[in-house]
Protein backbone atom coordinates (compact mmCIF):
# COMPACT_ATOMS: atom_id res chain seq x y z
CA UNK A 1 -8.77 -6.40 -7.35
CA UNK A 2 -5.95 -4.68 -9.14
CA UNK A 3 -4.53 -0.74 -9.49
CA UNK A 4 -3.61 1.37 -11.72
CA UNK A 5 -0.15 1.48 -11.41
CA UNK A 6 2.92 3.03 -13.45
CA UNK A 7 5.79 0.53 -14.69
CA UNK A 8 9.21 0.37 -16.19
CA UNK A 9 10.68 -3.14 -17.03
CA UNK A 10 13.81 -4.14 -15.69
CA UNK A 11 16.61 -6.38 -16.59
CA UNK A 12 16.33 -10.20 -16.07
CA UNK A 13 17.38 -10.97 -12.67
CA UNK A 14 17.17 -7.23 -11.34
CA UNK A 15 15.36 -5.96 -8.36
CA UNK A 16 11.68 -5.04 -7.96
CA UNK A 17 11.72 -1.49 -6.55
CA UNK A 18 7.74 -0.81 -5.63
CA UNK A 19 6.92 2.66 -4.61
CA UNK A 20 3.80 4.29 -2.54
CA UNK A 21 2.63 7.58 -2.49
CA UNK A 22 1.41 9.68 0.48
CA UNK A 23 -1.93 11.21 0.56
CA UNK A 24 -2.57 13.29 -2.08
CA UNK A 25 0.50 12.12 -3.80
CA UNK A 26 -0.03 9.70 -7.07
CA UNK A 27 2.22 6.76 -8.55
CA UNK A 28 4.31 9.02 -10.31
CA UNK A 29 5.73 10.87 -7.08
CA UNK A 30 8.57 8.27 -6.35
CA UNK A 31 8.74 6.43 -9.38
CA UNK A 32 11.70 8.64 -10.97
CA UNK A 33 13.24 8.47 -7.77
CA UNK A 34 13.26 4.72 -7.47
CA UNK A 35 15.02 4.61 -11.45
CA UNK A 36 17.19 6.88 -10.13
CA UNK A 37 18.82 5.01 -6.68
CA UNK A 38 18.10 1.46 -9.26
CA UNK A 39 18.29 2.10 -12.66
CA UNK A 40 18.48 -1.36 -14.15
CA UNK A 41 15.23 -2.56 -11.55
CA UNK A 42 11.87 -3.19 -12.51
CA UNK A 43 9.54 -0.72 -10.96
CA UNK A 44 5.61 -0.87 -10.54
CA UNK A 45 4.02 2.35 -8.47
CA UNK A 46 0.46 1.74 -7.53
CA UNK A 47 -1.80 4.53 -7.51
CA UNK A 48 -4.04 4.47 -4.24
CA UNK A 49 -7.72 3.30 -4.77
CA UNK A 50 -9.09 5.67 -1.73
CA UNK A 51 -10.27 9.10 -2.50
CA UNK A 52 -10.34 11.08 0.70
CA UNK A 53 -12.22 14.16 -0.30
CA UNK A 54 -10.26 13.86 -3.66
CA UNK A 55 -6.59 12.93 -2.57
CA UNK A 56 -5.85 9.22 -3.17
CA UNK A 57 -4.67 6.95 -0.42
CA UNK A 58 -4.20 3.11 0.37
CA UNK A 59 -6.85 3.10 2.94
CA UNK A 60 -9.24 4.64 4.43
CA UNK A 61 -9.39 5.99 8.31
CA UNK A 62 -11.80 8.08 10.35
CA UNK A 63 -9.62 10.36 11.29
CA UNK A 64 -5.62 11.66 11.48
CA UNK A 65 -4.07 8.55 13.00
CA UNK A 66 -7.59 6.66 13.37
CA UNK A 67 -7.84 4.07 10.79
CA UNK A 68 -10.35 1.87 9.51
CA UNK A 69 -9.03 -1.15 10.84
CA UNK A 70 -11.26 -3.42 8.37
CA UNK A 71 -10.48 -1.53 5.35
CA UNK A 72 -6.97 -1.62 6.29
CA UNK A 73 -7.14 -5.58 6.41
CA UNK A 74 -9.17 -5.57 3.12
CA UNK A 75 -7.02 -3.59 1.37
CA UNK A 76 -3.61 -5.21 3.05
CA UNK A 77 -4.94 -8.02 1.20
CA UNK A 78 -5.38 -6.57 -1.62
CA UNK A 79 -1.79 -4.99 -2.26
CA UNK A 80 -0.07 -8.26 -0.75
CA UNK A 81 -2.02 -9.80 -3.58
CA UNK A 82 -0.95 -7.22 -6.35
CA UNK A 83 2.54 -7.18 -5.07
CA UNK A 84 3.10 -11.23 -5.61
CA UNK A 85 2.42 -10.51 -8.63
CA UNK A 86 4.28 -8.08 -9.74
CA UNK A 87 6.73 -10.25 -8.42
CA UNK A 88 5.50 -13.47 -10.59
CA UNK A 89 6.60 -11.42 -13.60
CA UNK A 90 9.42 -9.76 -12.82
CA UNK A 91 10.67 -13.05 -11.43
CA UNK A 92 13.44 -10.22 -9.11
CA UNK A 93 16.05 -11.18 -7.39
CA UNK A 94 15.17 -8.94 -4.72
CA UNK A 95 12.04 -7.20 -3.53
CA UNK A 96 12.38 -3.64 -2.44
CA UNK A 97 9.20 -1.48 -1.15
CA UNK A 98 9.80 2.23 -0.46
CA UNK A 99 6.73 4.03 0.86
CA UNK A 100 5.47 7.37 2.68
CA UNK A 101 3.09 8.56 4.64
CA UNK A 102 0.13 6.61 3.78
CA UNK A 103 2.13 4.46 1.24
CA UNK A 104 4.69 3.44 4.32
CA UNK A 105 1.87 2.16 6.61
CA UNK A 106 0.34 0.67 3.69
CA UNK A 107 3.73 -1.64 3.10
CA UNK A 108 4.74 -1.82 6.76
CA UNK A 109 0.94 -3.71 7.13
CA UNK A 110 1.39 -5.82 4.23
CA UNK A 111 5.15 -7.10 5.66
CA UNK A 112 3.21 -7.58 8.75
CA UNK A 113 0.47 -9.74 7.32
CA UNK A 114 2.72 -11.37 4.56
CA UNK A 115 6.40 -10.84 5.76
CA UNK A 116 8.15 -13.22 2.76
CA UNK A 117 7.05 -10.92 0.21
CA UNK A 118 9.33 -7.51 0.34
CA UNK A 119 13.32 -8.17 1.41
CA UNK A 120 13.84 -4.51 1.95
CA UNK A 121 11.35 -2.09 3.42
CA UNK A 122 11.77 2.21 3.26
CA UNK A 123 9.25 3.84 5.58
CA UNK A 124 9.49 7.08 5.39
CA UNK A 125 7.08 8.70 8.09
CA UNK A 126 5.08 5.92 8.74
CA UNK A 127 2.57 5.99 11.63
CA UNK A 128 1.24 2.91 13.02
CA UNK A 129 -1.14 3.39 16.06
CA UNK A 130 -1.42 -0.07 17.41
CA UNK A 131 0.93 -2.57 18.60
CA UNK A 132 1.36 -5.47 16.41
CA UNK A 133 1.18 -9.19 17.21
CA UNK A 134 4.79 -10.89 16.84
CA UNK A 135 5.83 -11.68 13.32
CA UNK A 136 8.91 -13.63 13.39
CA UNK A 137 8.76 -13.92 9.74
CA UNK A 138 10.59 -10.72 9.82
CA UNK A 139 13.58 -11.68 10.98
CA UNK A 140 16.16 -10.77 8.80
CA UNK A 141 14.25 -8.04 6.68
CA UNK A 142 16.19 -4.90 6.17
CA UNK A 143 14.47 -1.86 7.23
CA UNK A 144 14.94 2.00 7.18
CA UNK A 145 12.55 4.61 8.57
CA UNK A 146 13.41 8.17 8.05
CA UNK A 147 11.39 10.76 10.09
CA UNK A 148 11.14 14.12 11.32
CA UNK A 149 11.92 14.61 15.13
CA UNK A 150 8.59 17.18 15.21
CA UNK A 151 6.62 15.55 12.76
CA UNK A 152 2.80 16.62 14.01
CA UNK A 153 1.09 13.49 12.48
CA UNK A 154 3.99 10.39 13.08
CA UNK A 155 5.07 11.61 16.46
CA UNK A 156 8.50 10.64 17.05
CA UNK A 157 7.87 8.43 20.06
CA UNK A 158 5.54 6.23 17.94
CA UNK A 159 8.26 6.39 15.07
CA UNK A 160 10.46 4.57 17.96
CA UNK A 161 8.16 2.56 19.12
CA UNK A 162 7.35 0.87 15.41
CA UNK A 163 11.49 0.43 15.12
CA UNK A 164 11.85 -1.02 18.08
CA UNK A 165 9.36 -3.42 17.55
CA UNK A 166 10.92 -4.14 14.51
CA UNK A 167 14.37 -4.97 15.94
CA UNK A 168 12.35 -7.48 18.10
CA UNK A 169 11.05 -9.49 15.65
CA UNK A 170 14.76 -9.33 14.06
CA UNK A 171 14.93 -7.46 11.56
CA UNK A 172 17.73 -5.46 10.56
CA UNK A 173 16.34 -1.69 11.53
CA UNK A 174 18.18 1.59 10.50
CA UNK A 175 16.82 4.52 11.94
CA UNK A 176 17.91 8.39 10.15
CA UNK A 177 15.38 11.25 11.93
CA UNK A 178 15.62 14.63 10.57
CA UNK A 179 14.92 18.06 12.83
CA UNK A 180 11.75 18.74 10.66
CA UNK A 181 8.20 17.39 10.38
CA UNK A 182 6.30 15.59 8.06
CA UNK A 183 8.14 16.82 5.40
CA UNK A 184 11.06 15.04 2.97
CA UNK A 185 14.16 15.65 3.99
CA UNK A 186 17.00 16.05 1.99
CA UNK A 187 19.01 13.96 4.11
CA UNK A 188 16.15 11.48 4.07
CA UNK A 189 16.91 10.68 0.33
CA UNK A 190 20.67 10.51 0.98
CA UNK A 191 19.55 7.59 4.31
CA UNK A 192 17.36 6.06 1.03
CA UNK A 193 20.47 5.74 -1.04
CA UNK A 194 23.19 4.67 1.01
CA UNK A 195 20.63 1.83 2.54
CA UNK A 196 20.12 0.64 -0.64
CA UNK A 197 24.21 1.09 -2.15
């Protein structure tokens, strides 16, 4: 399986910057914003394959916060899959993911399944409602989430709870929160670009 996905080549040797939408959102919505923070990268932004009464996601769930666990596996697959490569071509010298919403627990699942395949992981907002098995392969990722404080669908305490697992498995976990909800903060991009510097 493959996606539709928008891409700009890079420069021998540069980073792969991949970028996920949020529901609703399409592969255009962070590709300029990925050129922008990495100009010289290469950068591939799949469009979801799930319509959910028309808006495209990664996945598919029953419900806000209740996901279909075996789509979510399929799929994981899938994207872990598209995203080696991506990298088989662009041959990078680093692999960055950037997702949100739906695109962050999208990544987030496939660093969990396949850990060696993104160095650098933005979640912005992501929400996952289980707790994962250890995955020592993450030691020694670099992560950022970015979330708002009253977000109504990634409550903050779960927010916490995914970075703290994170820091247990070792990776290197940067946490910005914002006063708002679900919405992208301003500040949010600023976190995105001084993590990346």
């Amino acid at each position: 399986m493959t996606y539709f996905a928008k891409r700009t080549k890079g420069a021998a040797g540069q980073p792969l910057f991949l970028t996920f939408h949020g529901t609703g959102g399409n592969e255009e919505q962070f590709h300029g914003l990925a050129h922008q923070l990495r100009p010289k990268a290469w950068i591939t932004s799949p469009r979801g394959d799930v319509s959910e009464y028309g808006a495209l996601r990664y996945f598919a769930r029953a419900a806000e916060g209740v996901y279909d666990m075996d789509d979510l596996a399929a799929r994981t697959d899938a994207m872990a899959t598209f995203i080696a490569a991506e990298k088989a071509v662009a041959k990078p010298s680093r692999t960055i993911g950037l997702g949100y919403s739906n695109g962050a627990n999208i990544l987030i699942s496939v660093a969990l399944a396949q850990p060696d395949l993104v160095d650098d992981l933005v979640l912005m907002h992501p929400l996952i409602p289980w707790a994962p098995a250890p995955q020592p392969g993450l030691a020694g990722r670099r992560v950022l989430l970015t979330a708002g404080r009253q977000d109504p669908i990634c409550p903050a305490v779960e927010t916490q709870q995914l970075a703290d697992y994170l820091d247990q498995q070792g990776a290197e976990v940067s946490l910005h929160w914002h006063a708002g909800g679900h919405e992208i903060a301003q500040s949010e991009i600023a976190a995105i670009a001084d993590f990346l510097g």
